[in-house]
C-alpha atoms as a PDB file:
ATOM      1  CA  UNK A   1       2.052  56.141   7.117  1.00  0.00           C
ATOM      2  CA  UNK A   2       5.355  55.179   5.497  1.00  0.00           C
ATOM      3  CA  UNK A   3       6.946  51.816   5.759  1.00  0.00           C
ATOM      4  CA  UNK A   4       9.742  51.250   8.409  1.00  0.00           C
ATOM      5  CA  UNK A   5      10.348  47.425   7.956  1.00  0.00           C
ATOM      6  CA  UNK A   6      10.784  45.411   4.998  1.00  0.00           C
ATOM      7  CA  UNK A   7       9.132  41.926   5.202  1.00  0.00           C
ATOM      8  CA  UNK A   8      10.991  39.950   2.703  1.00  0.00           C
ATOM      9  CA  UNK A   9      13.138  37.399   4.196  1.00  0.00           C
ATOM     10  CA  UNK A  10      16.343  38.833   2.287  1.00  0.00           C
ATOM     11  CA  UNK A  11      16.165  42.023   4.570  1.00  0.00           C
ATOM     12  CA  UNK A  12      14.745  39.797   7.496  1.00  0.00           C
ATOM     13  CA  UNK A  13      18.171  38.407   7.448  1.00  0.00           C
ATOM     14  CA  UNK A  14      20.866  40.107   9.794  1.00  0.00           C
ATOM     15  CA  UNK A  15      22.985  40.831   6.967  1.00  0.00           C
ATOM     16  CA  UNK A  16      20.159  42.742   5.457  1.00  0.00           C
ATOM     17  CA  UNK A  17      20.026  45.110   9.103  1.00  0.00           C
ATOM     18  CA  UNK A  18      16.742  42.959  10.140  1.00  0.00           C
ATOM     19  CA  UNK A  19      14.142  44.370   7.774  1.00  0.00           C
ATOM     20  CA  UNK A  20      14.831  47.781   9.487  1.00  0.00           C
ATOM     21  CA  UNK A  21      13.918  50.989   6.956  1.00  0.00           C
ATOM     22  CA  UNK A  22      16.362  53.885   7.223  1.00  0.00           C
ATOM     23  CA  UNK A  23      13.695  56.889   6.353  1.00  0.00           C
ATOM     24  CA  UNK A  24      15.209  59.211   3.343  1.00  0.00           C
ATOM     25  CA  UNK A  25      13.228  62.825   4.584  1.00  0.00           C
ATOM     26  CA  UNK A  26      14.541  64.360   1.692  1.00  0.00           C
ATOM     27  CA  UNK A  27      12.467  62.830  -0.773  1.00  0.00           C
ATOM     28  CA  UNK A  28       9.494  62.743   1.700  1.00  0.00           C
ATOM     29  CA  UNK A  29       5.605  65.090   0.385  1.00  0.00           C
ATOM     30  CA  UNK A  30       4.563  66.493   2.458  1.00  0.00           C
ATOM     31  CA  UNK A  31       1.007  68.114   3.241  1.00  0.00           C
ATOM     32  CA  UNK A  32      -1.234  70.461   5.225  1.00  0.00           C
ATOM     33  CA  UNK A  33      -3.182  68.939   7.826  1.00  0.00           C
ATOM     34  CA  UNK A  34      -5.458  70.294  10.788  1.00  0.00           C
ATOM     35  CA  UNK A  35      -7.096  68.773  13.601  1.00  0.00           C
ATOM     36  CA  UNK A  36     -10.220  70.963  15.020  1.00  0.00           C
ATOM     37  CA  UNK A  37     -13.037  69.809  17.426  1.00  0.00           C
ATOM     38  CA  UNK A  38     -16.384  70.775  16.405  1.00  0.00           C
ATOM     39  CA  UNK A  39     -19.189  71.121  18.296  1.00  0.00           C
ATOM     40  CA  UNK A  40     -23.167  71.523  17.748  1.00  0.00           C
ATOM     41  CA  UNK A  41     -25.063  74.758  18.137  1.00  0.00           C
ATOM     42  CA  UNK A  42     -26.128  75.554  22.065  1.00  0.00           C
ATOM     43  CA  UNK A  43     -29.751  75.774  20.886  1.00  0.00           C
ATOM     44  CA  UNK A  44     -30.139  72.786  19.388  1.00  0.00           C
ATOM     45  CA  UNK A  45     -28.570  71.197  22.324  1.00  0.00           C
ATOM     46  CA  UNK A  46     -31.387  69.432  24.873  1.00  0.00           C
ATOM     47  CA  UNK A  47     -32.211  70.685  28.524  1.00  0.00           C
ATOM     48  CA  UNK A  48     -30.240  69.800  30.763  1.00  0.00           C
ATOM     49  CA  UNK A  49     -27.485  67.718  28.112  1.00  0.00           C
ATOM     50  CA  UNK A  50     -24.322  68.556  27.389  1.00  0.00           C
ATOM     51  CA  UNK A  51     -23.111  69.413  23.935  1.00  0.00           C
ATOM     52  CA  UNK A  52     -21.806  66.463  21.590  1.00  0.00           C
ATOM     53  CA  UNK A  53     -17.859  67.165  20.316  1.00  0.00           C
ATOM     54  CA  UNK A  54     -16.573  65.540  17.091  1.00  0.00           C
ATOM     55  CA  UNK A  55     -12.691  65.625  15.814  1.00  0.00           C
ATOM     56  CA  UNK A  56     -12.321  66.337  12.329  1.00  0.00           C
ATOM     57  CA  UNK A  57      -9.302  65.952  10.178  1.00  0.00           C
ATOM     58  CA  UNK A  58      -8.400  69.058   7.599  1.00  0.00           C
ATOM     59  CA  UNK A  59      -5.829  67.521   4.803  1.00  0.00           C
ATOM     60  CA  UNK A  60      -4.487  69.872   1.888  1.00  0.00           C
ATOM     61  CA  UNK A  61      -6.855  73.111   0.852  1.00  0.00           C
ATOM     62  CA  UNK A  62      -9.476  72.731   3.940  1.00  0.00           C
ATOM     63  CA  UNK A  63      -6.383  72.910   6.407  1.00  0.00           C
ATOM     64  CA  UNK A  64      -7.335  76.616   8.188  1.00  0.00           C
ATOM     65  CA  UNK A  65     -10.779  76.948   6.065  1.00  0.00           C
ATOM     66  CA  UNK A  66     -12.290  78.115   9.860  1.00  0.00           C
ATOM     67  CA  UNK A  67     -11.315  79.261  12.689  1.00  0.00           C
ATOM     68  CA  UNK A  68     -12.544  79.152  16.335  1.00  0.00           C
ATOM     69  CA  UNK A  69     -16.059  80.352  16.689  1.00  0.00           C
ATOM     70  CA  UNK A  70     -17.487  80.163  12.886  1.00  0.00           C
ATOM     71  CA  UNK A  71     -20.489  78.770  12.200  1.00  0.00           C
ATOM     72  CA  UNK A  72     -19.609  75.639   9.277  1.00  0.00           C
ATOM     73  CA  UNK A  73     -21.099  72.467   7.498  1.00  0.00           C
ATOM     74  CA  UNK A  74     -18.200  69.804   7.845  1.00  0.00           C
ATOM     75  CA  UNK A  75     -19.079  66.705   5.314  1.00  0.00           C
ATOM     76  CA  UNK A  76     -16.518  64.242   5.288  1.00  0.00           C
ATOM     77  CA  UNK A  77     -15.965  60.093   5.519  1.00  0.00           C
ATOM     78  CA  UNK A  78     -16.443  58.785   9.371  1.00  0.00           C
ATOM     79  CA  UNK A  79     -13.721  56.639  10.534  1.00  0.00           C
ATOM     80  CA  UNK A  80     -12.362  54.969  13.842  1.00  0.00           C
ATOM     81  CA  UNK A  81      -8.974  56.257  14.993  1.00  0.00           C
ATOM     82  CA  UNK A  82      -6.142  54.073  14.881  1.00  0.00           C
ATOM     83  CA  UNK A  83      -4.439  53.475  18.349  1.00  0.00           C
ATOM     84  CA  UNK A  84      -1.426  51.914  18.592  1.00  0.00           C
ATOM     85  CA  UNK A  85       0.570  50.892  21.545  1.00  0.00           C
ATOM     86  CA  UNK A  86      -0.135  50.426  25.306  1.00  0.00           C
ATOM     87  CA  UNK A  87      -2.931  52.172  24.613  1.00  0.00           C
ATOM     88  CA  UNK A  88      -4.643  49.879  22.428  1.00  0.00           C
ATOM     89  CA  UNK A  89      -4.247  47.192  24.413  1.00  0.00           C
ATOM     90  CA  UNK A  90      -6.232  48.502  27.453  1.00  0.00           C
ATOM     91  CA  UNK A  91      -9.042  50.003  25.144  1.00  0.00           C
ATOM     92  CA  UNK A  92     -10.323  46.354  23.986  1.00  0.00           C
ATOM     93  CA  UNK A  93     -12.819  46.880  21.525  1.00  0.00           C
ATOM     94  CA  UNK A  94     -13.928  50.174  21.913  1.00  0.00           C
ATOM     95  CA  UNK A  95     -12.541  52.508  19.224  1.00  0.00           C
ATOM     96  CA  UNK A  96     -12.419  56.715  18.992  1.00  0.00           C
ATOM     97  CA  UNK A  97     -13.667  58.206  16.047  1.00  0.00           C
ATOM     98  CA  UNK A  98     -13.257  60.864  13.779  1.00  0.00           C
ATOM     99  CA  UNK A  99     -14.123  62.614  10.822  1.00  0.00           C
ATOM    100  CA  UNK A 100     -12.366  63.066   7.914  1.00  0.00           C
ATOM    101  CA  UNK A 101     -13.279  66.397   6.166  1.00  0.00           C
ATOM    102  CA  UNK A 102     -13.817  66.573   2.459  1.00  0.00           C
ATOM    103  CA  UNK A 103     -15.654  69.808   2.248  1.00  0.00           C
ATOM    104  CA  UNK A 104     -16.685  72.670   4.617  1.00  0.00           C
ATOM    105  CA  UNK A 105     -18.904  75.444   4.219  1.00  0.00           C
ATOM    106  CA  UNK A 106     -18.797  78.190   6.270  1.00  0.00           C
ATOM    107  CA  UNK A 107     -22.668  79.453   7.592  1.00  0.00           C
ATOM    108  CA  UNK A 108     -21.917  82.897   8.628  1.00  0.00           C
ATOM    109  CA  UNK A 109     -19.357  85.300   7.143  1.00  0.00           C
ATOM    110  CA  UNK A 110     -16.905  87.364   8.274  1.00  0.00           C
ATOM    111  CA  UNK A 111     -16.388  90.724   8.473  1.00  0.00           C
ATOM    112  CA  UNK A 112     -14.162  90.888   6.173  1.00  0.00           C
ATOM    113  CA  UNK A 113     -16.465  89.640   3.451  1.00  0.00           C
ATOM    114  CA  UNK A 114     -18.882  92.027   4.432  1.00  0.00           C
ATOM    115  CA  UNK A 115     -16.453  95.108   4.007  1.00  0.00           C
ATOM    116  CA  UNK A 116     -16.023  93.668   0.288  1.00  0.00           C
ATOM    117  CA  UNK A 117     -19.666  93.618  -0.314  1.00  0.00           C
ATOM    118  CA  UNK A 118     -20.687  97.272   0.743  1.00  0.00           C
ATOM    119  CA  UNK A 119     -17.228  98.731  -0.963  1.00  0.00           C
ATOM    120  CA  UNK A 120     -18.530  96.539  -4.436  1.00  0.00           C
ATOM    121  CA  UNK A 121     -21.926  98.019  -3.911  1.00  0.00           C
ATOM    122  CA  UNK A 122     -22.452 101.439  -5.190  1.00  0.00           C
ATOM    123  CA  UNK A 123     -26.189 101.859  -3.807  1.00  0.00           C
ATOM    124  CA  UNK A 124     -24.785 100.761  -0.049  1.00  0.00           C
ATOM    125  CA  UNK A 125     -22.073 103.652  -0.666  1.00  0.00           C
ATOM    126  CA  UNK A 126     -24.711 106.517  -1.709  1.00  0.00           C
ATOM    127  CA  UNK A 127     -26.790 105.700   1.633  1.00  0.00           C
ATOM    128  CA  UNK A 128     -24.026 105.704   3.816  1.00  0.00           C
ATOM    129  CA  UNK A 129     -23.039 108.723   2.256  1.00  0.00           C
ATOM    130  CA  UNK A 130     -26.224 110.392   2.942  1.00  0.00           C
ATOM    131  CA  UNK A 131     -26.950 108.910   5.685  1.00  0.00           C
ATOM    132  CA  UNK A 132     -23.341 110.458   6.765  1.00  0.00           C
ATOM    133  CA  UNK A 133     -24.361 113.515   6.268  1.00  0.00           C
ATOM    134  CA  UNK A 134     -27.528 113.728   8.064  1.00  0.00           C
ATOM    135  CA  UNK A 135     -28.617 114.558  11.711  1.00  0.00           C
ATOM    136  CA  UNK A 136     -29.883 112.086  14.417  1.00  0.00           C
ATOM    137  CA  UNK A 137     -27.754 108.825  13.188  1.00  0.00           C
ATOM    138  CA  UNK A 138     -27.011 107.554  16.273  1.00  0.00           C
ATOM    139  CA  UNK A 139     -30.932 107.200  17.164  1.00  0.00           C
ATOM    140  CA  UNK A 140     -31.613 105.945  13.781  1.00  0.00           C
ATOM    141  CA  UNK A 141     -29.140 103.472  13.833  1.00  0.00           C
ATOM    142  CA  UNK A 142     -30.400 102.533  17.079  1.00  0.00           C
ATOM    143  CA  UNK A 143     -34.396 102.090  16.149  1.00  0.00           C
ATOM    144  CA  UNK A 144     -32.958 100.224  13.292  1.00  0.00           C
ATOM    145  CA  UNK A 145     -32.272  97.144  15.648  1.00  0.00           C
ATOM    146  CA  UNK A 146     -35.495  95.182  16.153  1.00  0.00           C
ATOM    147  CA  UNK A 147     -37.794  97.631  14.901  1.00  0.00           C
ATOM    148  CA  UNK A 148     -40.565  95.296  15.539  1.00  0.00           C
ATOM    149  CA  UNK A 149     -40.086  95.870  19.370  1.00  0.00           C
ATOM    150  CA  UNK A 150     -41.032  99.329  20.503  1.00  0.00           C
ATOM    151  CA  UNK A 151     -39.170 101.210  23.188  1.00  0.00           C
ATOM    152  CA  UNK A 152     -36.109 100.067  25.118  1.00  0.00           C
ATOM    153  CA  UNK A 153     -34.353 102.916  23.221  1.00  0.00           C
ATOM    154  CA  UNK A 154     -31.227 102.847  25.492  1.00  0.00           C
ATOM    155  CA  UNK A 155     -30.978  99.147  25.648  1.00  0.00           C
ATOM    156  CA  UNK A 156     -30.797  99.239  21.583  1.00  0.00           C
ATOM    157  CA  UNK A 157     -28.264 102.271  21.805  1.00  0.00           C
ATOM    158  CA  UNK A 158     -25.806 100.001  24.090  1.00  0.00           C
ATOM    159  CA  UNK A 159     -26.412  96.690  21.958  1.00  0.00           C
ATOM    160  CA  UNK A 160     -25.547  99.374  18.784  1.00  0.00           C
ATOM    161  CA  UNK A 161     -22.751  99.995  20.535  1.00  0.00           C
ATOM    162  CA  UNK A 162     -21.627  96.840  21.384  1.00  0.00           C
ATOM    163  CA  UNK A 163     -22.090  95.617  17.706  1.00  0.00           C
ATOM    164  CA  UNK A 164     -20.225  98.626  15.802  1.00  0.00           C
ATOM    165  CA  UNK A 165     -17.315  98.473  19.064  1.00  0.00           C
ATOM    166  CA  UNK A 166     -14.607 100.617  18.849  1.00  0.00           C
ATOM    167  CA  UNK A 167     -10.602 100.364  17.610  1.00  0.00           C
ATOM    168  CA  UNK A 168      -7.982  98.739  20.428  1.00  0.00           C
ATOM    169  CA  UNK A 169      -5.967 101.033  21.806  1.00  0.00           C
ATOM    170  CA  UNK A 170      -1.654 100.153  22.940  1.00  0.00           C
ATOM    171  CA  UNK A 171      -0.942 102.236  26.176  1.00  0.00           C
ATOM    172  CA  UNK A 172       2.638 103.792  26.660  1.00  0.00           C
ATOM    173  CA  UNK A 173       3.322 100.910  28.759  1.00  0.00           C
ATOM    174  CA  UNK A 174       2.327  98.091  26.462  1.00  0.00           C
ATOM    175  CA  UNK A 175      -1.147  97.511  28.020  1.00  0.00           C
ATOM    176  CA  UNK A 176      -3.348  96.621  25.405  1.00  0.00           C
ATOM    177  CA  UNK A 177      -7.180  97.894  25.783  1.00  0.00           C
ATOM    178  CA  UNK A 178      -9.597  96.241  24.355  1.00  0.00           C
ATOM    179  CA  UNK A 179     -12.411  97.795  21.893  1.00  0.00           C
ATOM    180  CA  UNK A 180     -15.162  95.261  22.592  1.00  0.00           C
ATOM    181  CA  UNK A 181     -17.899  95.698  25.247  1.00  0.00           C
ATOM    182  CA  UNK A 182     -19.872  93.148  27.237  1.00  0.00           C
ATOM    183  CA  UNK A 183     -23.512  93.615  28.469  1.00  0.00           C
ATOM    184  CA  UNK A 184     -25.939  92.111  30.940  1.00  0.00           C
ATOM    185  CA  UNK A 185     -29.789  92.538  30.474  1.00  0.00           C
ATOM    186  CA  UNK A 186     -31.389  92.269  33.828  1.00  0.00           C
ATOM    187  CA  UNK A 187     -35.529  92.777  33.718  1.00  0.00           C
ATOM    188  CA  UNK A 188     -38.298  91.314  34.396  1.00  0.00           C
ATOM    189  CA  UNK A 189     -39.909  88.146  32.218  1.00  0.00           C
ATOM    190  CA  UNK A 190     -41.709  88.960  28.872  1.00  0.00           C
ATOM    191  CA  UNK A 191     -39.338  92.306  28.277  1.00  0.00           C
ATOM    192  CA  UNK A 192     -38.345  91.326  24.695  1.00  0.00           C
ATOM    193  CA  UNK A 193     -34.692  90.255  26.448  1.00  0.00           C
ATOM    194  CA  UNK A 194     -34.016  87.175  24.564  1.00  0.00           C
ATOM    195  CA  UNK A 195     -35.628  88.692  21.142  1.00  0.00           C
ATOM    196  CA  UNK A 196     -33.114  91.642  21.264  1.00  0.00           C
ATOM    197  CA  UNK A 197     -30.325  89.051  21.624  1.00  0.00           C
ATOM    198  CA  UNK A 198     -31.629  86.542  19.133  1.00  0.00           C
ATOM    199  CA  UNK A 199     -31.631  90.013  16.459  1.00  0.00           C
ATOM    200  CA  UNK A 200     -27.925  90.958  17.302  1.00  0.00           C
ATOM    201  CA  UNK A 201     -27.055  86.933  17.456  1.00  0.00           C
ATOM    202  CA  UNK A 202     -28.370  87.271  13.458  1.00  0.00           C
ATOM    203  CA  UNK A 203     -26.644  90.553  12.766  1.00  0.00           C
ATOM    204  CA  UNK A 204     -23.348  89.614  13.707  1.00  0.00           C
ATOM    205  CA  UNK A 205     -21.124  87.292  11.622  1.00  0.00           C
ATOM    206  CA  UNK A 206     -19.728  85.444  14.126  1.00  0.00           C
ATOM    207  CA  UNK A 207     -22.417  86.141  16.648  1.00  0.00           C
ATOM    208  CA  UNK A 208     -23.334  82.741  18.807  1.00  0.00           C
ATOM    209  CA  UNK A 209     -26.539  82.551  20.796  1.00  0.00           C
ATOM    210  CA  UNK A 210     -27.131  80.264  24.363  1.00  0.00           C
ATOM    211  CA  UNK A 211     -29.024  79.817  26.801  1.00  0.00           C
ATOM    212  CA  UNK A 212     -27.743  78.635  30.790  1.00  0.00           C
ATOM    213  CA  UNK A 213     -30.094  75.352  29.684  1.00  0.00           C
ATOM    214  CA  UNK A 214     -27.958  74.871  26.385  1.00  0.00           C
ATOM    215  CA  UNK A 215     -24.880  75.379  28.456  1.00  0.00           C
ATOM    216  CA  UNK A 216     -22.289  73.007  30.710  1.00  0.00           C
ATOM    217  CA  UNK A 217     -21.781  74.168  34.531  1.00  0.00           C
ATOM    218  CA  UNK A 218     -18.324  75.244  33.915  1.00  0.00           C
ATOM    219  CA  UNK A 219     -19.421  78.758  32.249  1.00  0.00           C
ATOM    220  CA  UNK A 220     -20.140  80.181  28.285  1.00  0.00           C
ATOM    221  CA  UNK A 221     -17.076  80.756  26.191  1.00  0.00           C
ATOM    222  CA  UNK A 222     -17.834  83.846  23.817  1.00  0.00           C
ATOM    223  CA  UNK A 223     -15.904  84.387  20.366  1.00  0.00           C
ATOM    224  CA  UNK A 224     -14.598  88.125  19.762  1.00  0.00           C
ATOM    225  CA  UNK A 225     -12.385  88.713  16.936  1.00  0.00           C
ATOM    226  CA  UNK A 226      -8.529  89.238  17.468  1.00  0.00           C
END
């Protein structure tokens, strides 16, 4: 934080304007920062407990290294935050904390990097190509999913389709419709539900798996790209 009084006694003096600093903004550096809240996967959350939240500071080159839903490995310095004010005074010795990032990794990528990968890959290109080109794609794209569960044929179709989704369409009256499905598996216990999930949860780069036990009363909050 920059200086705003001087503490000599020269500038103390009234003749030196009481130690006040006049701030020059001109010759002021200044830097990229962001402040995100991170939060730990639902699964590894315990019954019944709510998930734990952590601030974390982004200064310089990490400032908009994620965004909201990503998967990441945040290691940084832990530090109280600094309360001044009113504030301070009623908080005693209790202190809020924070960490300061110095490196961030991100554990799932997006689909942009993807897109990169199969255009530098040649032997991707020559499947898709063929696979293009032949009959009966939808149903092989769809036994593709879990292939270690048999049947549920139409239950893979619609997660297929929920995965690949579709482009967003702009109505004549500026109504924007939305490519992206949502689903609801209803069935009976032991019917490979959760497994099917868990496999499209892996598949998809942002893709976040929970549970109602991993998750607070007030509802799930799922991450779609804009």
């Amino acid at each position: 934080m920059p200086l705003f009084f001087c503490s000599r006694s020269e500038c103390l003096r009234p003749a030196g304007g009481g130690g006040r600093l006049i701030p020059q903004y001109r010759a002021f550096k200044y830097s990229k920062f962001q402040e995100i809240r991170i939060q730990e996967p639902a699964q590894d959350v315990p019954v019944g407990s709510i998930p734990r939240i952590l601030t974390v500071l982004l200064q310089g080159e990490l400032s908009n290294a994620c965004a909201a839903g990503d998967h990441i490995t945040v290691a940084g310095i832990f530090l109280p935050a600094l309360i001044s004010g009113f504030r301070a005074l009623k908080q005693g010795l209790l202190s809020d904390t924070y960490l300061e990032a110095t490196f961030i990794r991100q554990q799932k990528r997006d689909y942009k990097d993807y897109q990169r990968e199969i255009a530098r890959n040649q032997l991707i290109q020559i499947q898709i190509a063929e696979l293009a080109g032949s009959t009966g794609v939808y149903e092989r794209l769809a036994r593709s999913i879990a292939p270690e569960i048999y049947g549920h044929e139409d239950v893979k179709k619609a997660l297929l389709l929920q995965l690949v989704g579709a482009p967003s369409r702009e109505l004549s009256d500026g109504m924007r419709v939305r490519g992206d499905i949502h689903l609801c598996l209803m069935g009976d216990p032991g019917v490979a539900k959760s497994q099917l999930l868990r496999y499209i949860c892996n598949v998809a780069p942002r893709g976040v798996y929970t549970t109602g036990k991993g998750s607070s009363g007030v509802g799930l909050t799922a991450a779609v790209p804009a």
